[in-house]
Every structure is written in structure tokens, then in C-alpha cells.
PDB file of N, CA and C in Angstrom:
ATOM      1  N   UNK A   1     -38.498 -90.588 -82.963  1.00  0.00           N
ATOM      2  CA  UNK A   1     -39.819 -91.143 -82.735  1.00  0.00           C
ATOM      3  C   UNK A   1     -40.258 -90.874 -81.293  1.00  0.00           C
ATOM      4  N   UNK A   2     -41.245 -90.591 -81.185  1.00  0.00           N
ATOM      5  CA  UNK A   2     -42.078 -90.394 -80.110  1.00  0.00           C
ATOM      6  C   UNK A   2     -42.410 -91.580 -79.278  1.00  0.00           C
ATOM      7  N   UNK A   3     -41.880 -91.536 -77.782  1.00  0.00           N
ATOM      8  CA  UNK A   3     -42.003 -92.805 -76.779  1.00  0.00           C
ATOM      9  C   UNK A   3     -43.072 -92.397 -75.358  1.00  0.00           C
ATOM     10  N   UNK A   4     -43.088 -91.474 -75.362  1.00  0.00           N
ATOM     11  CA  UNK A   4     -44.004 -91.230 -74.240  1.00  0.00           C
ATOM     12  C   UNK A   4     -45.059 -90.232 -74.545  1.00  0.00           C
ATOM     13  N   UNK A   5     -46.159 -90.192 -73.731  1.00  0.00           N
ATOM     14  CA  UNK A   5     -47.382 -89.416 -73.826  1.00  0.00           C
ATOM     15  C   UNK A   5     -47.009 -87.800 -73.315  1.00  0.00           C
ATOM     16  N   UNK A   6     -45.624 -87.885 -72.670  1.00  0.00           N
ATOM     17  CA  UNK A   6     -45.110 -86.354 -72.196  1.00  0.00           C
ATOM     18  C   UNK A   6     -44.526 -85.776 -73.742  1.00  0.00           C
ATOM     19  N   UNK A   7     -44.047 -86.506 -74.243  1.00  0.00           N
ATOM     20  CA  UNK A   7     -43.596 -86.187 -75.648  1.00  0.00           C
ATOM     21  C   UNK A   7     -44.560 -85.702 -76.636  1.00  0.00           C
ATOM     22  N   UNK A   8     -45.768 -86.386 -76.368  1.00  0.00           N
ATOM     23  CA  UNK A   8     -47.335 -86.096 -77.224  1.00  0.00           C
ATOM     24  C   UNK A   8     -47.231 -84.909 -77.065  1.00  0.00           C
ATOM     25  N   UNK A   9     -47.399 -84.932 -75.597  1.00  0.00           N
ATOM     26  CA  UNK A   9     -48.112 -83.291 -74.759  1.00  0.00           C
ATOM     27  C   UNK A   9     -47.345 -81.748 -75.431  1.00  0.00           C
ATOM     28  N   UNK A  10     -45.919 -82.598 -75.502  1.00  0.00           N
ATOM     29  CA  UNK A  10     -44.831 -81.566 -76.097  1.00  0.00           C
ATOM     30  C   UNK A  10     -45.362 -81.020 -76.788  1.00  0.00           C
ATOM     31  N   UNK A  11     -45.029 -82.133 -78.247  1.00  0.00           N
ATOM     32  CA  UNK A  11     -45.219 -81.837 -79.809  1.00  0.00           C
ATOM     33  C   UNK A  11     -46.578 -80.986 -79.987  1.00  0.00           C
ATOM     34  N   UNK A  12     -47.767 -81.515 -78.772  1.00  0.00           N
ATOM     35  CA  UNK A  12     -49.069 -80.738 -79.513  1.00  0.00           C
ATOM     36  C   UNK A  12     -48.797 -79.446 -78.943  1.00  0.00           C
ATOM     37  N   UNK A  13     -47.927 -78.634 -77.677  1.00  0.00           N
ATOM     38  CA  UNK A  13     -48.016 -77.257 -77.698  1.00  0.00           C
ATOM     39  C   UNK A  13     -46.916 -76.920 -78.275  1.00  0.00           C
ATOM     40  N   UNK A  14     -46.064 -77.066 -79.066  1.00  0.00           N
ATOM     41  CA  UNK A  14     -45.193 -76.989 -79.787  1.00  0.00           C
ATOM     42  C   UNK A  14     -46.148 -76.589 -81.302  1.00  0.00           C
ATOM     43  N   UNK A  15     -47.088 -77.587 -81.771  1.00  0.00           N
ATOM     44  CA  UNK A  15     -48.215 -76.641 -82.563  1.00  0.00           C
ATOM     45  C   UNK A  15     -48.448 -75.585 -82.716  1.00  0.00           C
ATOM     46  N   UNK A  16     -49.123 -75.401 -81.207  1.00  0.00           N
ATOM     47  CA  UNK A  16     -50.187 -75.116 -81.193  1.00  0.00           C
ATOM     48  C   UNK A  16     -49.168 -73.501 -80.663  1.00  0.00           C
ATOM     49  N   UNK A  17     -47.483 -73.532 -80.646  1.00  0.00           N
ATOM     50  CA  UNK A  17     -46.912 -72.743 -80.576  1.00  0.00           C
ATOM     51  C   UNK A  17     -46.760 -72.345 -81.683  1.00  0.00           C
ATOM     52  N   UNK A  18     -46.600 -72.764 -82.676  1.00  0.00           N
ATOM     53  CA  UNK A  18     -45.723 -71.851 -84.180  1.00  0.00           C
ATOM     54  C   UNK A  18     -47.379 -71.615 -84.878  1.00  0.00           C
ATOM     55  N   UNK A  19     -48.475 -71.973 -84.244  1.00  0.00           N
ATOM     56  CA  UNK A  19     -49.597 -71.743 -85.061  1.00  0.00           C
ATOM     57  C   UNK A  19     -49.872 -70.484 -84.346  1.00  0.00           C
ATOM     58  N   UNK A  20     -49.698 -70.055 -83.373  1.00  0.00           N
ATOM     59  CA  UNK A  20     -50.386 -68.791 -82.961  1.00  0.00           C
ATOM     60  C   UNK A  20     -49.069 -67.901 -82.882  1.00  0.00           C
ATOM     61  N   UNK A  21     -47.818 -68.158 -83.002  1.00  0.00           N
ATOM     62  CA  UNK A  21     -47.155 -67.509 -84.471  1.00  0.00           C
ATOM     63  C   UNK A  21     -46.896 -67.101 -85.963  1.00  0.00           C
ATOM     64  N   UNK A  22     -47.699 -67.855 -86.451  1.00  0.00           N
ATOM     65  CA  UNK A  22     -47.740 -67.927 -87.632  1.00  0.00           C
ATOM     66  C   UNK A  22     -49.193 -67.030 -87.780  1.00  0.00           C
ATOM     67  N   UNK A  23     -50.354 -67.415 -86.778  1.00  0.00           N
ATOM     68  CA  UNK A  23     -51.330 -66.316 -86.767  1.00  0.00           C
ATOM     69  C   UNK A  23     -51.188 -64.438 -86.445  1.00  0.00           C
ATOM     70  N   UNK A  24     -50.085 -64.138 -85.289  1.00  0.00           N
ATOM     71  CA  UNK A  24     -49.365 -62.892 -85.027  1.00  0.00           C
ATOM     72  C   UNK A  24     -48.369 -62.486 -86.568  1.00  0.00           C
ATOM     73  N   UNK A  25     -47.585 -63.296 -87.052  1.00  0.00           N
ATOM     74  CA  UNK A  25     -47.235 -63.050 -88.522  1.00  0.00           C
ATOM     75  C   UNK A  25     -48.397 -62.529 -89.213  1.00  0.00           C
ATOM     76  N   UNK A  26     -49.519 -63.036 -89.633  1.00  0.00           N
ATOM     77  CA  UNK A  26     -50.109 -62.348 -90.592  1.00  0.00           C
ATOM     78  C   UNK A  26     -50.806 -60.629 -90.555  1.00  0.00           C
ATOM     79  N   UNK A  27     -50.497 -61.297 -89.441  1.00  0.00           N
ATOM     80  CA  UNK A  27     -50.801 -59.091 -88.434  1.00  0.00           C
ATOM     81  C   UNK A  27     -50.279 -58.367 -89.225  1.00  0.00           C
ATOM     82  N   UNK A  28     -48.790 -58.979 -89.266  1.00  0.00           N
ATOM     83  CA  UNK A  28     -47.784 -58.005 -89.303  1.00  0.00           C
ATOM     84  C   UNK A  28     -47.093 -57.705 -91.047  1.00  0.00           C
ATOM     85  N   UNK A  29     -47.295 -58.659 -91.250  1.00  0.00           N
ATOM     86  CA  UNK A  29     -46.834 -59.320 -92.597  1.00  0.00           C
ATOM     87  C   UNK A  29     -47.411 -58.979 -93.868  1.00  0.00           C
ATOM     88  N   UNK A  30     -47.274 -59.039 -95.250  1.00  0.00           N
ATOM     89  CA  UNK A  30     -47.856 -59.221 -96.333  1.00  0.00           C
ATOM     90  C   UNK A  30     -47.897 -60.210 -96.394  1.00  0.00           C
ATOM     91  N   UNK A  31     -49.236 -60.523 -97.425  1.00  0.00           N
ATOM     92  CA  UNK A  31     -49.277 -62.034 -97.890  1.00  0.00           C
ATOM     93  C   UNK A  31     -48.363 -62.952 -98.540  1.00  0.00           C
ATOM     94  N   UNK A  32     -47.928 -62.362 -99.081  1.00  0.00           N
ATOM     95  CA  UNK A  32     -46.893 -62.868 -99.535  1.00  0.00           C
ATOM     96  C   UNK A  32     -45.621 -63.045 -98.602  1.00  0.00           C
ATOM     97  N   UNK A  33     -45.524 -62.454 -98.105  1.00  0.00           N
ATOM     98  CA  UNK A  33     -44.286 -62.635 -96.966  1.00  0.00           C
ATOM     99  C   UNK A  33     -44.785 -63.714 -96.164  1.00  0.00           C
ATOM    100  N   UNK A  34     -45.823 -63.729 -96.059  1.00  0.00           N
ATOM    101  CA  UNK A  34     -46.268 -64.893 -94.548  1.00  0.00           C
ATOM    102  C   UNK A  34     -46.315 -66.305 -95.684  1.00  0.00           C
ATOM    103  N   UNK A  35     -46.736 -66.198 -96.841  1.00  0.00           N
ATOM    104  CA  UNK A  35     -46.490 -67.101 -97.511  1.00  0.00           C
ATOM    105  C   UNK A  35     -44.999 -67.737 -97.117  1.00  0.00           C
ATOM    106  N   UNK A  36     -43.823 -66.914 -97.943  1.00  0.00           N
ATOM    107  CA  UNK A  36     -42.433 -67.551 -97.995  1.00  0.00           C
ATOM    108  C   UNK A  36     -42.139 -67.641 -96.598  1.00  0.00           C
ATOM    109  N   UNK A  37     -42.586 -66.892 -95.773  1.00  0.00           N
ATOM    110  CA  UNK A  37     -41.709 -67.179 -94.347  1.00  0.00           C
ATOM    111  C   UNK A  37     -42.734 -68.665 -93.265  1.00  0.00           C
ATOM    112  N   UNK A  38     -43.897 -68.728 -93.956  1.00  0.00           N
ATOM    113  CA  UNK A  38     -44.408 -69.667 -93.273  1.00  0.00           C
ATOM    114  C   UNK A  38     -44.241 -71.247 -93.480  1.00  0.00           C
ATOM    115  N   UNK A  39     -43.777 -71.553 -94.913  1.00  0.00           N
ATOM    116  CA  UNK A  39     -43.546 -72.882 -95.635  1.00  0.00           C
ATOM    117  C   UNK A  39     -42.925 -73.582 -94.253  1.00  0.00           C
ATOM    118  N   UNK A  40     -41.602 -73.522 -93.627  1.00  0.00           N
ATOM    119  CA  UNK A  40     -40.758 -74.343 -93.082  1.00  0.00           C
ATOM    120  C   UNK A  40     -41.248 -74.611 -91.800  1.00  0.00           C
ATOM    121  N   UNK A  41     -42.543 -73.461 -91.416  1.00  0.00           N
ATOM    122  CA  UNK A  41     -43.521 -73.853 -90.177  1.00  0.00           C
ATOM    123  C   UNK A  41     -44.141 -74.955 -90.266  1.00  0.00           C
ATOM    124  N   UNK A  42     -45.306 -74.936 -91.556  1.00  0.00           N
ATOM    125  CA  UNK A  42     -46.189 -75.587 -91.483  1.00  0.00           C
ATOM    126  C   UNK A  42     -45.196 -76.753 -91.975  1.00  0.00           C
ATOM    127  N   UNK A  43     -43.933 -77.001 -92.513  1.00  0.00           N
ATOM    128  CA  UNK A  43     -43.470 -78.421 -92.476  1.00  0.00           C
ATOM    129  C   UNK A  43     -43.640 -79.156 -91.366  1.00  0.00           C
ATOM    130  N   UNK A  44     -42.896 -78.506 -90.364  1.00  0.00           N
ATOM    131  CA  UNK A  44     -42.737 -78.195 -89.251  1.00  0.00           C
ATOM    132  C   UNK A  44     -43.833 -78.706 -88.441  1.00  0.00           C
ATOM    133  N   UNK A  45     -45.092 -78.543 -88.688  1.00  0.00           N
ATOM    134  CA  UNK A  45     -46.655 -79.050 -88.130  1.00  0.00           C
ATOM    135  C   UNK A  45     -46.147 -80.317 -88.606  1.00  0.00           C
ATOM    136  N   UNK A  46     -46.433 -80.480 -90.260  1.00  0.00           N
ATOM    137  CA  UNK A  46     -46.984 -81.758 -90.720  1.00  0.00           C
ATOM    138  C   UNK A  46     -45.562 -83.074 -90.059  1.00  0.00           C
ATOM    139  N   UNK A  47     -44.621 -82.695 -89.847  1.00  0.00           N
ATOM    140  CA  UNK A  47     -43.757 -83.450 -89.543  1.00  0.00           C
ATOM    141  C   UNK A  47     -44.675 -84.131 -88.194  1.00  0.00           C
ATOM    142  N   UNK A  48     -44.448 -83.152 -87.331  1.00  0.00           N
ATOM    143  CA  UNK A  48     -45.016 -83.342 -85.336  1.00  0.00           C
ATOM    144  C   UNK A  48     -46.080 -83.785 -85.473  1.00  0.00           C
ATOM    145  N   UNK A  49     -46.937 -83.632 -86.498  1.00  0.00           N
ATOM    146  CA  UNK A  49     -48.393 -84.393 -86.426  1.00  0.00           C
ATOM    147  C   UNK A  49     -48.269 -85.911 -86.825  1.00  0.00           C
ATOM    148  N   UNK A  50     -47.359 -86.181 -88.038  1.00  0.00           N
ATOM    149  CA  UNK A  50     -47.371 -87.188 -87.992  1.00  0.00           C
ATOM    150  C   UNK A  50     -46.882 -88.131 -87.430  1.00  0.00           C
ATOM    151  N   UNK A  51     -45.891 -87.457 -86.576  1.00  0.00           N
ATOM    152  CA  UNK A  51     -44.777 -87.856 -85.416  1.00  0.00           C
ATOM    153  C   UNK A  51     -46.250 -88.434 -84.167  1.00  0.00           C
ATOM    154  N   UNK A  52     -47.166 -87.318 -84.144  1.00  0.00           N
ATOM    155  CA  UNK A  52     -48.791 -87.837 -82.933  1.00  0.00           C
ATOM    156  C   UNK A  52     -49.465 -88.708 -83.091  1.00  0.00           C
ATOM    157  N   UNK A  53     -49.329 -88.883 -84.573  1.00  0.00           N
ATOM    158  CA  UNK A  53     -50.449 -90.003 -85.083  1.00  0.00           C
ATOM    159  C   UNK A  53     -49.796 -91.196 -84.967  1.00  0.00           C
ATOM    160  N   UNK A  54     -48.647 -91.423 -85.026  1.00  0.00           N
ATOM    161  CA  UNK A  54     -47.860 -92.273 -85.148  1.00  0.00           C
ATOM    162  C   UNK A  54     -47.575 -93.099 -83.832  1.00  0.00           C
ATOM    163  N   UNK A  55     -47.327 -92.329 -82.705  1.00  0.00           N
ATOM    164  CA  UNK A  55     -47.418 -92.663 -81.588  1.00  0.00           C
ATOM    165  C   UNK A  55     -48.974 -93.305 -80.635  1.00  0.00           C
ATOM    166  N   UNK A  56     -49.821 -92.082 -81.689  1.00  0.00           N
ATOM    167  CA  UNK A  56     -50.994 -92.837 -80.859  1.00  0.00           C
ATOM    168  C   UNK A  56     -51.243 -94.126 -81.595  1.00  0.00           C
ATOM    169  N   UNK A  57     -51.113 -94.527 -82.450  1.00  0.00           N
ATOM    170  CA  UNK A  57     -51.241 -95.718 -83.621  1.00  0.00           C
ATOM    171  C   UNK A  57     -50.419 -96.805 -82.838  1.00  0.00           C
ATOM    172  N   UNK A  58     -49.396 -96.617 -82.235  1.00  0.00           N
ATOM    173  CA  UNK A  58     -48.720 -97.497 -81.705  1.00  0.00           C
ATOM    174  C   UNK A  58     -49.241 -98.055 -80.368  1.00  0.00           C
ATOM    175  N   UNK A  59     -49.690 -97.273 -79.584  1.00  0.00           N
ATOM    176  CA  UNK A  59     -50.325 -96.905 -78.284  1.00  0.00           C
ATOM    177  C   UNK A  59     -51.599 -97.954 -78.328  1.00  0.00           C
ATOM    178  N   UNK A  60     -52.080 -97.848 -80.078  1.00  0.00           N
ATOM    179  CA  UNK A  60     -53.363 -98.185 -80.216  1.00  0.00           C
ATOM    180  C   UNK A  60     -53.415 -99.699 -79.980  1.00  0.00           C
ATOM    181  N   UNK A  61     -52.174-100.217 -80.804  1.00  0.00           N
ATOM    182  CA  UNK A  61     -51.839-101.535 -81.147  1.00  0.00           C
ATOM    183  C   UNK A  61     -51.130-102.299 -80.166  1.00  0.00           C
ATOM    184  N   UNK A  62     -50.988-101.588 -79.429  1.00  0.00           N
ATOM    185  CA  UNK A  62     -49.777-101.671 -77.696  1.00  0.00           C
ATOM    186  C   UNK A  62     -51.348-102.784 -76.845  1.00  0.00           C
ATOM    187  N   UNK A  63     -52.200-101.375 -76.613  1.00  0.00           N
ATOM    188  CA  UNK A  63     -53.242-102.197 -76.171  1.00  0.00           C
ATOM    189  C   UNK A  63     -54.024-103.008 -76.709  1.00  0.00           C
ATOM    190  N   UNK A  64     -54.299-103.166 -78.081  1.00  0.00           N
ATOM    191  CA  UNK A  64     -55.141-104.053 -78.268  1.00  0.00           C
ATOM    192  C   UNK A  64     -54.050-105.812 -78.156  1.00  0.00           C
ATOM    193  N   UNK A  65     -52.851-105.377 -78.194  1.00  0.00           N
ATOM    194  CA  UNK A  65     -52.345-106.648 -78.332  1.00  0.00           C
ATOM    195  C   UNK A  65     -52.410-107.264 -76.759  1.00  0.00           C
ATOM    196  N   UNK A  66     -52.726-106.493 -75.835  1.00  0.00           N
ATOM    197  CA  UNK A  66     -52.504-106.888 -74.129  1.00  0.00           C
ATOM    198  C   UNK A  66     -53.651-107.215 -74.201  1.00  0.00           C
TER     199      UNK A  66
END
């Protein structure tokens, strides 16, 4: 779980890393290949995103309770 806003910062260029890999893949790639080789990426997103939302949700409820 995500505890600090340096951790946010991580996870979102960590994105915003395998996405503009996954964009250089299709250069190179068949569709189908970028298909099977991309699945464990975009897990990979949806995991860290919800890992962001999660943190800011907490963040959210951090302050409204102060």
C-alpha cells in the first residue's frame, strides 16, 4: 500500500513508463503480438492505479477528518 505522495509520484511515472512502452511495441509488433505481450502491462496499470486512487481516497478522508 501506498504511504506517501513520493510513492504517488512513483507509481504515476511508472505508468506513464510501460505506457509509452507499450506505445513503441506497437511500432514494432503485430497486433496480435502486442495483444499477448501487453496483457501483464496493462495489469500492471490497473493494479498502480488502483494502488493512486486508493491513497488519494485515504489522503481524502485523512483531511476531512482534521
Amino acid at each position: 500500500m501506498m504511504e506517501t505522495d513520493e510513492q504517488l509520484l512513483t507509481a504515476q511515472q511508472a505508468i506513464q513508463n510501460i505506457q509509452k512502452f507499450l506505445l513503441r511495441a506497437r511500432k514494432v509488433h503485430t497486433p496480435k503480438e502486442c495483444r499477448a505481450m501487453s496483457e501483464p502491462f496493462l495489469l500492471e496499470i490497473q493494479q498502480r492505479e488502483q494502488e493512486i486512487i486508493a491513497h488519494l481516497q485515504s489522503t481524502e478522508e485523512q483531511a476531512v477528518a482534521v
